[in-house]
C-alpha atoms as a PDB file:
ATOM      1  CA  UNK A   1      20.302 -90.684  94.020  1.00  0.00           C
ATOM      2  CA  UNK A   2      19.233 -88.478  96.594  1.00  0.00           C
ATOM      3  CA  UNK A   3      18.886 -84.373  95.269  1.00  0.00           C
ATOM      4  CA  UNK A   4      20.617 -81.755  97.145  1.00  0.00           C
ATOM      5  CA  UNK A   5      19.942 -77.950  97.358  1.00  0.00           C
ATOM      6  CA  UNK A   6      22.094 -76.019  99.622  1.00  0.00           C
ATOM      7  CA  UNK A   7      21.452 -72.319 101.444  1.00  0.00           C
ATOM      8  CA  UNK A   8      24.073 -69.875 102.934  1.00  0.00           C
ATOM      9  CA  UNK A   9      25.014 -66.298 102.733  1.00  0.00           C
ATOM     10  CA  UNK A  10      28.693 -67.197 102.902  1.00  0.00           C
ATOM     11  CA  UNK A  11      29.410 -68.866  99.056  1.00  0.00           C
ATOM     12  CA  UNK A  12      32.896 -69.694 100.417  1.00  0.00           C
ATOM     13  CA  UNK A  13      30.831 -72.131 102.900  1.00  0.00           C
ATOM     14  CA  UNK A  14      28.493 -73.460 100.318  1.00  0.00           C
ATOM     15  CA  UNK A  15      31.872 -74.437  98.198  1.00  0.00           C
ATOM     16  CA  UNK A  16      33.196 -76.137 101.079  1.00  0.00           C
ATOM     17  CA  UNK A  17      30.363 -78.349 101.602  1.00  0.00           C
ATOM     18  CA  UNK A  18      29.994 -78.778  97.742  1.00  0.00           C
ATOM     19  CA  UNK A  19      33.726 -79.875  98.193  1.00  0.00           C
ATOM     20  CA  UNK A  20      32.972 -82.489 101.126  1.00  0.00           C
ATOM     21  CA  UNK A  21      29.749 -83.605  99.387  1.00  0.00           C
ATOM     22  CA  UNK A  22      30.211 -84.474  95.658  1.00  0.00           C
ATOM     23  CA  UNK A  23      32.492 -87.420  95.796  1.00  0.00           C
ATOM     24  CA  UNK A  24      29.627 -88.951  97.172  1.00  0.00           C
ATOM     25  CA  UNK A  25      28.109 -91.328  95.174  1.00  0.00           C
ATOM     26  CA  UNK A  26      24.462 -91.074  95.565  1.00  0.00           C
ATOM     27  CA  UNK A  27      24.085 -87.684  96.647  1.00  0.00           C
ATOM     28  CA  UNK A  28      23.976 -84.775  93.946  1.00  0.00           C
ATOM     29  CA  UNK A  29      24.083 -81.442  94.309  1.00  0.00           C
ATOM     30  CA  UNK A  30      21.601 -80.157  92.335  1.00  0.00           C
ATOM     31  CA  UNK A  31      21.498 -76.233  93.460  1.00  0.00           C
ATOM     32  CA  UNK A  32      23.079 -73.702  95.782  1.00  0.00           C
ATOM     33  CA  UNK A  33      22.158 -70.108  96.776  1.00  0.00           C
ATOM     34  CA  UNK A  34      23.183 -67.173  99.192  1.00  0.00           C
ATOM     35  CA  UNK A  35      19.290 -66.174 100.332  1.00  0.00           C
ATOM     36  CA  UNK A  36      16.232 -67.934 101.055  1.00  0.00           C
ATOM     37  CA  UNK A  37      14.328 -66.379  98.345  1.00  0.00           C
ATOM     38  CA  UNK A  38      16.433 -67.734  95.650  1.00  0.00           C
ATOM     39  CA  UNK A  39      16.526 -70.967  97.184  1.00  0.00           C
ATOM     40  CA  UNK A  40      12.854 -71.293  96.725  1.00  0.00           C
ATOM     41  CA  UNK A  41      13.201 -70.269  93.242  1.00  0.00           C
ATOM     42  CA  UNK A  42      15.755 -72.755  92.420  1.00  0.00           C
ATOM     43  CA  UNK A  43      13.307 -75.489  94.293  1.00  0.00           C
ATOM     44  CA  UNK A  44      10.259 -74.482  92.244  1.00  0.00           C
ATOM     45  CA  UNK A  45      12.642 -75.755  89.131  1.00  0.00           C
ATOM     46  CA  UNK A  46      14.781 -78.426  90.559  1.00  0.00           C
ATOM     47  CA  UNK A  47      13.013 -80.196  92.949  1.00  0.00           C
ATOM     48  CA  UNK A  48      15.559 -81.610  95.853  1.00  0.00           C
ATOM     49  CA  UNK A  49      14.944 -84.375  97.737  1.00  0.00           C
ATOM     50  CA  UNK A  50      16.726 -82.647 101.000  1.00  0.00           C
ATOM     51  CA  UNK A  51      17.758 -79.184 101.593  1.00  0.00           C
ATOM     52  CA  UNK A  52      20.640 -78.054 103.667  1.00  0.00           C
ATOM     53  CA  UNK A  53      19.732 -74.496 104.808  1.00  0.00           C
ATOM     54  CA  UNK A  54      21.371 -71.439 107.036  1.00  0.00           C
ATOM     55  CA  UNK A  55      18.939 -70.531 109.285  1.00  0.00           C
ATOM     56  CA  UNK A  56      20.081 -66.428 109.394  1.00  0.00           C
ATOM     57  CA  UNK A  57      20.151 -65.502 105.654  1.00  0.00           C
ATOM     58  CA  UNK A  58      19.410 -62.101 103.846  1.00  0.00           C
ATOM     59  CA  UNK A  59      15.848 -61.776 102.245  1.00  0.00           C
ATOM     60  CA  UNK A  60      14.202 -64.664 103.512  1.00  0.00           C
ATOM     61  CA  UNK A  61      15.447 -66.921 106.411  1.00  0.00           C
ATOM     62  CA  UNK A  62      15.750 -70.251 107.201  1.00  0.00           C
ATOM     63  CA  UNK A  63      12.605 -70.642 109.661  1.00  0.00           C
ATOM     64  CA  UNK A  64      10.460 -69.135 106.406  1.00  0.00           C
ATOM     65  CA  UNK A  65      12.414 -71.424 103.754  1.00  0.00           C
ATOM     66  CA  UNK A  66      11.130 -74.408 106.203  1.00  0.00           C
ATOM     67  CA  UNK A  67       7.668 -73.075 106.843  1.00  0.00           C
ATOM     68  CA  UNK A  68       7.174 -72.175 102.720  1.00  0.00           C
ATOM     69  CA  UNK A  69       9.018 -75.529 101.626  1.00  0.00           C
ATOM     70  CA  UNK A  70       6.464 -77.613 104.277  1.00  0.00           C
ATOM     71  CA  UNK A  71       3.168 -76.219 102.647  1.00  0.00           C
ATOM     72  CA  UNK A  72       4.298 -75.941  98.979  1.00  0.00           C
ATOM     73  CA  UNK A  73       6.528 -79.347  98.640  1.00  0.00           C
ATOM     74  CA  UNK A  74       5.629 -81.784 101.749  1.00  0.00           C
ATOM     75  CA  UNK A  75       7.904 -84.278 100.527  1.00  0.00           C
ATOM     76  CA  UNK A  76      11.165 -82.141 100.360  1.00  0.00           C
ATOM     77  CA  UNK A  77      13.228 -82.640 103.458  1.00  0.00           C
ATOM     78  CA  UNK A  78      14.532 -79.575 105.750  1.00  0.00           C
ATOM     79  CA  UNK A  79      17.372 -79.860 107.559  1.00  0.00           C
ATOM     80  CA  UNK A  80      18.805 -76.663 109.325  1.00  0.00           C
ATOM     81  CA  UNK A  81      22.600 -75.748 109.856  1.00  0.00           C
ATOM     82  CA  UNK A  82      23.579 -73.526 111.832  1.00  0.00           C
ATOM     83  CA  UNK A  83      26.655 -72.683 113.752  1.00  0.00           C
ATOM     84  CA  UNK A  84      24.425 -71.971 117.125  1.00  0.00           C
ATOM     85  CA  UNK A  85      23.233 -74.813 119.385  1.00  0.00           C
ATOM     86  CA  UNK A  86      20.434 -72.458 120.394  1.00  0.00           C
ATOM     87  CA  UNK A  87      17.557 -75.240 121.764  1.00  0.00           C
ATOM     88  CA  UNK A  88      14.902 -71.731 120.699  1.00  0.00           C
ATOM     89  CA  UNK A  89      16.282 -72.143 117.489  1.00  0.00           C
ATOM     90  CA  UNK A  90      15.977 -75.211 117.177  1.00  0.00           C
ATOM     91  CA  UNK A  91      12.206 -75.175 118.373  1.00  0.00           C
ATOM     92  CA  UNK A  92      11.495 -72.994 116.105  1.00  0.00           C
ATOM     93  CA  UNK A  93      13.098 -74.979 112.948  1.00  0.00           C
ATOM     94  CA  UNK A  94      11.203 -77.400 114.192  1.00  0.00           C
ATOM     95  CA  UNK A  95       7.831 -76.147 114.038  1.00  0.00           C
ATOM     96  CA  UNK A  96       8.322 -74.627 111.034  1.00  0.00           C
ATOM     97  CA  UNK A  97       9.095 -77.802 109.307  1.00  0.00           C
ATOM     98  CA  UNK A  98      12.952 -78.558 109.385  1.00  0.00           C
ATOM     99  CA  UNK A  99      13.424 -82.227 109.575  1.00  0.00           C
ATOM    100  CA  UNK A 100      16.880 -82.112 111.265  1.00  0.00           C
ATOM    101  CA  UNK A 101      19.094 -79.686 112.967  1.00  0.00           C
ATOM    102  CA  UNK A 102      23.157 -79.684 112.669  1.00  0.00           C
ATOM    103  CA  UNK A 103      25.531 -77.625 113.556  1.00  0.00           C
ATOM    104  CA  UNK A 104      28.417 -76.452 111.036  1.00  0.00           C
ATOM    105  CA  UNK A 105      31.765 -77.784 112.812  1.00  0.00           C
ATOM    106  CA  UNK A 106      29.810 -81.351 112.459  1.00  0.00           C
ATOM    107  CA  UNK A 107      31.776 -84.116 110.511  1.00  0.00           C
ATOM    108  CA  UNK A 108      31.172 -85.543 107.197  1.00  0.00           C
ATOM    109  CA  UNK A 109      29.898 -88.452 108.427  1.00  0.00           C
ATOM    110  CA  UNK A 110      27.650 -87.123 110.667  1.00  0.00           C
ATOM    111  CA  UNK A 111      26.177 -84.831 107.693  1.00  0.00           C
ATOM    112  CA  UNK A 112      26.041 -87.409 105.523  1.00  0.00           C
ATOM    113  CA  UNK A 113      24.391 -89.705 107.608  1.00  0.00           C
ATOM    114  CA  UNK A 114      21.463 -87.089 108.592  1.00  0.00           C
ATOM    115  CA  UNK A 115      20.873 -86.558 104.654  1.00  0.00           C
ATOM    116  CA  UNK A 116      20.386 -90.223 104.449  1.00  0.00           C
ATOM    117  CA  UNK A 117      18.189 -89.997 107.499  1.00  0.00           C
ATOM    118  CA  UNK A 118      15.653 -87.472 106.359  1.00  0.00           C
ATOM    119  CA  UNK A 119      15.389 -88.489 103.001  1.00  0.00           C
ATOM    120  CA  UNK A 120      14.451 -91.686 104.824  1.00  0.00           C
ATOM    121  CA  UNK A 121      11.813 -90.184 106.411  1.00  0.00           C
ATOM    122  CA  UNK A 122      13.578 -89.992 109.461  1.00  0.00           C
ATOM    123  CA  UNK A 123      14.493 -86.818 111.914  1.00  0.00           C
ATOM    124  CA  UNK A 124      17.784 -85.693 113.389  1.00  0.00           C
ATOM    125  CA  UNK A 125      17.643 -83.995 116.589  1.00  0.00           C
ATOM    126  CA  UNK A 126      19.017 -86.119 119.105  1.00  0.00           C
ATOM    127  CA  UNK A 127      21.463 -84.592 121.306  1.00  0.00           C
ATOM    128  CA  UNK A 128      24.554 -85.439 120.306  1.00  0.00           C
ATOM    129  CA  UNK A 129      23.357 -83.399 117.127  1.00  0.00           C
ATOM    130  CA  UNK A 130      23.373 -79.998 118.808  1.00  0.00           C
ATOM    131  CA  UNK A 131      26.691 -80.075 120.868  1.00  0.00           C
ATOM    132  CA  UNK A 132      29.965 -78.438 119.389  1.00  0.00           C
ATOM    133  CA  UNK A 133      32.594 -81.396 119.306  1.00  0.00           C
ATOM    134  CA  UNK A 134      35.365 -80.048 120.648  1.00  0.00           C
ATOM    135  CA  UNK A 135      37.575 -83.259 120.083  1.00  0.00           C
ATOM    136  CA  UNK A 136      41.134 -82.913 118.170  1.00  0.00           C
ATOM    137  CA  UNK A 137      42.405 -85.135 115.898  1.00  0.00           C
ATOM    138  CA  UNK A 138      46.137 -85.299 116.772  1.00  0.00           C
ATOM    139  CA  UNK A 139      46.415 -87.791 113.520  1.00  0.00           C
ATOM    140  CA  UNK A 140      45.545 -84.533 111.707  1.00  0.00           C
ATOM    141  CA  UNK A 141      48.570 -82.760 112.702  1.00  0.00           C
ATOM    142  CA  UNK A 142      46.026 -80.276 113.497  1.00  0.00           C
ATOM    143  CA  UNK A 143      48.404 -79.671 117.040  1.00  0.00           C
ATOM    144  CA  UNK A 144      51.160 -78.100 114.808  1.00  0.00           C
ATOM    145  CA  UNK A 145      48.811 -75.195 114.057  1.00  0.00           C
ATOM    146  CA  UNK A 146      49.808 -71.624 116.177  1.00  0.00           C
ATOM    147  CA  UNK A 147      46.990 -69.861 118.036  1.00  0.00           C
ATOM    148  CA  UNK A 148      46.385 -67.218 115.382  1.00  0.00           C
ATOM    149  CA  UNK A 149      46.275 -70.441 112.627  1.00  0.00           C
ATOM    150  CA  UNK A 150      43.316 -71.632 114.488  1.00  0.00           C
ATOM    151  CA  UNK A 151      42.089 -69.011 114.924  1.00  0.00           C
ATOM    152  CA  UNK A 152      41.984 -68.022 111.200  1.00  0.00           C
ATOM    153  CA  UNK A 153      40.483 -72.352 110.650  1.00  0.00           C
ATOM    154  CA  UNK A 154      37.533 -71.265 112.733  1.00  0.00           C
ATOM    155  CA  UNK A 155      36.590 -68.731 110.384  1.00  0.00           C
ATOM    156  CA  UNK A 156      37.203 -70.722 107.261  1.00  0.00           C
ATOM    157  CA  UNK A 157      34.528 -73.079 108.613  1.00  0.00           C
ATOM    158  CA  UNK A 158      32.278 -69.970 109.441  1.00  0.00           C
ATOM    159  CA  UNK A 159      32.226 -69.676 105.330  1.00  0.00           C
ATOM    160  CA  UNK A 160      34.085 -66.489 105.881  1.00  0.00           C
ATOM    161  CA  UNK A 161      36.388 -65.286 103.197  1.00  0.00           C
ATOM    162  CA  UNK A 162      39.956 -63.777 103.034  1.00  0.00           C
ATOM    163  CA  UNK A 163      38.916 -60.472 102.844  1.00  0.00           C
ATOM    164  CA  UNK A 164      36.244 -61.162 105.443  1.00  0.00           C
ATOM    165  CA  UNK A 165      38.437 -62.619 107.839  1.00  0.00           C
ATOM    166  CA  UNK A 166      41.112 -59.799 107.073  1.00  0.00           C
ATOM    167  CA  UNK A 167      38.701 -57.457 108.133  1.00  0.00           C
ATOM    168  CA  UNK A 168      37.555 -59.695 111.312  1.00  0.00           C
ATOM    169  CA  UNK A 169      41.014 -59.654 112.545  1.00  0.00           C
ATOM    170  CA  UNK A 170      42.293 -56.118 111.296  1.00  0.00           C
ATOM    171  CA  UNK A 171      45.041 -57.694 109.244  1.00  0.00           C
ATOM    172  CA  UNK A 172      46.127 -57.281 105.248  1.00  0.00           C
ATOM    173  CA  UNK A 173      44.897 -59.724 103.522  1.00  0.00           C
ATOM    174  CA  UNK A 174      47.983 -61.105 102.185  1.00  0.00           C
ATOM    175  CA  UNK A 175      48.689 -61.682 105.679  1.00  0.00           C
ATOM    176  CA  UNK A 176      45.763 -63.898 105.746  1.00  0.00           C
ATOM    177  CA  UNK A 177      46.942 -65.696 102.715  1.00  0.00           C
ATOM    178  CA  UNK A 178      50.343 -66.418 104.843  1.00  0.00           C
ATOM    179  CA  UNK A 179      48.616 -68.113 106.991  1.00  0.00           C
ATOM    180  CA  UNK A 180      46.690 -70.204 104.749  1.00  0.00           C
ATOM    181  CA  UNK A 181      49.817 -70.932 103.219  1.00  0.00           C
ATOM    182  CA  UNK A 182      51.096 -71.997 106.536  1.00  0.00           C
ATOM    183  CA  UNK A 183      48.482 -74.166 107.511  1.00  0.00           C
ATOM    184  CA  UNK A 184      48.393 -76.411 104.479  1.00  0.00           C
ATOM    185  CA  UNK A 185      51.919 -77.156 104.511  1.00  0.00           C
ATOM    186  CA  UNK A 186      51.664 -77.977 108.122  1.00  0.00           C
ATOM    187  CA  UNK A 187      48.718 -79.788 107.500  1.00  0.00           C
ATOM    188  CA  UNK A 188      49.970 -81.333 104.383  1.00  0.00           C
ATOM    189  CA  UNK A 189      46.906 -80.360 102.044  1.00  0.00           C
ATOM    190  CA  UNK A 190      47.371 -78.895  98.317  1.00  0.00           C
ATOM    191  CA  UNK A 191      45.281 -76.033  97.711  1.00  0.00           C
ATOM    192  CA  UNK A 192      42.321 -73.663  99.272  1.00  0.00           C
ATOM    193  CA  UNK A 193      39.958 -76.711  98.639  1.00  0.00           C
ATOM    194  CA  UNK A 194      41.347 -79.231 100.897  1.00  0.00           C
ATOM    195  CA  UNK A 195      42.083 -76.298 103.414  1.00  0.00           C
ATOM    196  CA  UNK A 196      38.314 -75.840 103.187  1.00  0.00           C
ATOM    197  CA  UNK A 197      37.205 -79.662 103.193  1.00  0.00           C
ATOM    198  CA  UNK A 198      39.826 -80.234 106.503  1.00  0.00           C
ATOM    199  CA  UNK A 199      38.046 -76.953 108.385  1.00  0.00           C
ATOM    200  CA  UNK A 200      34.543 -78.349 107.852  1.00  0.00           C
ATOM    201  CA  UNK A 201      35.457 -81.087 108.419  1.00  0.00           C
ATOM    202  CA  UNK A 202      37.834 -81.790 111.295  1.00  0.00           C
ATOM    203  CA  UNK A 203      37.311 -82.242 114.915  1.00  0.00           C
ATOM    204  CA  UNK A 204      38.641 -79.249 116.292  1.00  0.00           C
ATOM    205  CA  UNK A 205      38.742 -76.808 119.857  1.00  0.00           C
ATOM    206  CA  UNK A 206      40.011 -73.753 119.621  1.00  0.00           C
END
């Protein structure tokens, strides 16, 4: 069974990945926080395996979570998500320590398979890991979506909330809701859960 701690300012994100990552079998998600510094705290007690980490978080960031996680617990894996294919950034996660480097719009698969990488002993930063995919899934029905819907999916997979995106987009947030509303039927997903699961984890352009 392979331990999982997971780091992001947005808790709406950290659910959705919870969401996409806990019906699988032999990876558990053992903690989740919004900052780096009580990430470390929550490693000092439960000792991941691999740790999916923000890289821009409030009180102590993702290069220092890396760099603090390398000297104190050598055997814990970093990998860094971010939703910036910045090749600094990723230079930099790699010297301090970060084992792999994904973006946030990747696929399940692809996350899943870079867990099993690193806690393998392998790294992740080939490529095809640090390119947006920009690919739709017709099969998704994720064509039947307006402008504004998509719009609205790209920030769900940004972790933002509905009053966050309400505020992004200078709309009420029952307005916001709508559109949630919308987008499931269209999609044909029940509830905010799946709505979250399909933004993470669908092939999208916008």
């Amino acid at each position: 069974m392979i331990r999982l701690a997971i780091a992001d300012d947005h808790q709406s994100l950290v659910d959705g990945i919870k969401l996409i990552i806990e019906p699988i079998e032999d990876i558990e998600v053992v903690a989740t926080a919004n900052n780096g510094k009580d990430l470390i705290e929550l490693v000092k007690l439960k000792k991941p395996d691999v740790i999916l980490t923000d890289i821009k978080m409030p009180l102590m960031d993702g290069y220092e979570v890396a760099e603090q996680v390398k000297s104190a617990w050598p055997k814990i894996k970093v990998i860094a998500f971010s939703m910036f294919d910045d090749q600094h950034a990723i230079n930099k996660m790699k010297t301090a320590g970060a084992k792999a480097y994904l973006l946030k719009n990747s696929p399940l698969e692809t996350i899943k398979n870079v867990i099993y990488k690193v806690h393998e002993g392998e790294s992740y930063f080939e490529e095809q890991s640090i390119k947006p995919i920009k690919r739709v899934s017709k099969e998704m029905n994720f064509t039947k979506l307006t402008k504004t819907e998509r719009e609205i999916l790209e920030l769900i997979a940004q972790g933002k909330s509905t009053r966050e995106i309400a505020e992004i987009r200078g709309s009420a947030e029952s307005t916001v809701d709508k559109h949630r509303k919308n987008m499931m039927r269209k999609l044909n997903l029940n509830g905010k859960g799946e709505l979250v699961k399909y933004a993470y984890g669908v092939r999208y352009e916008l």
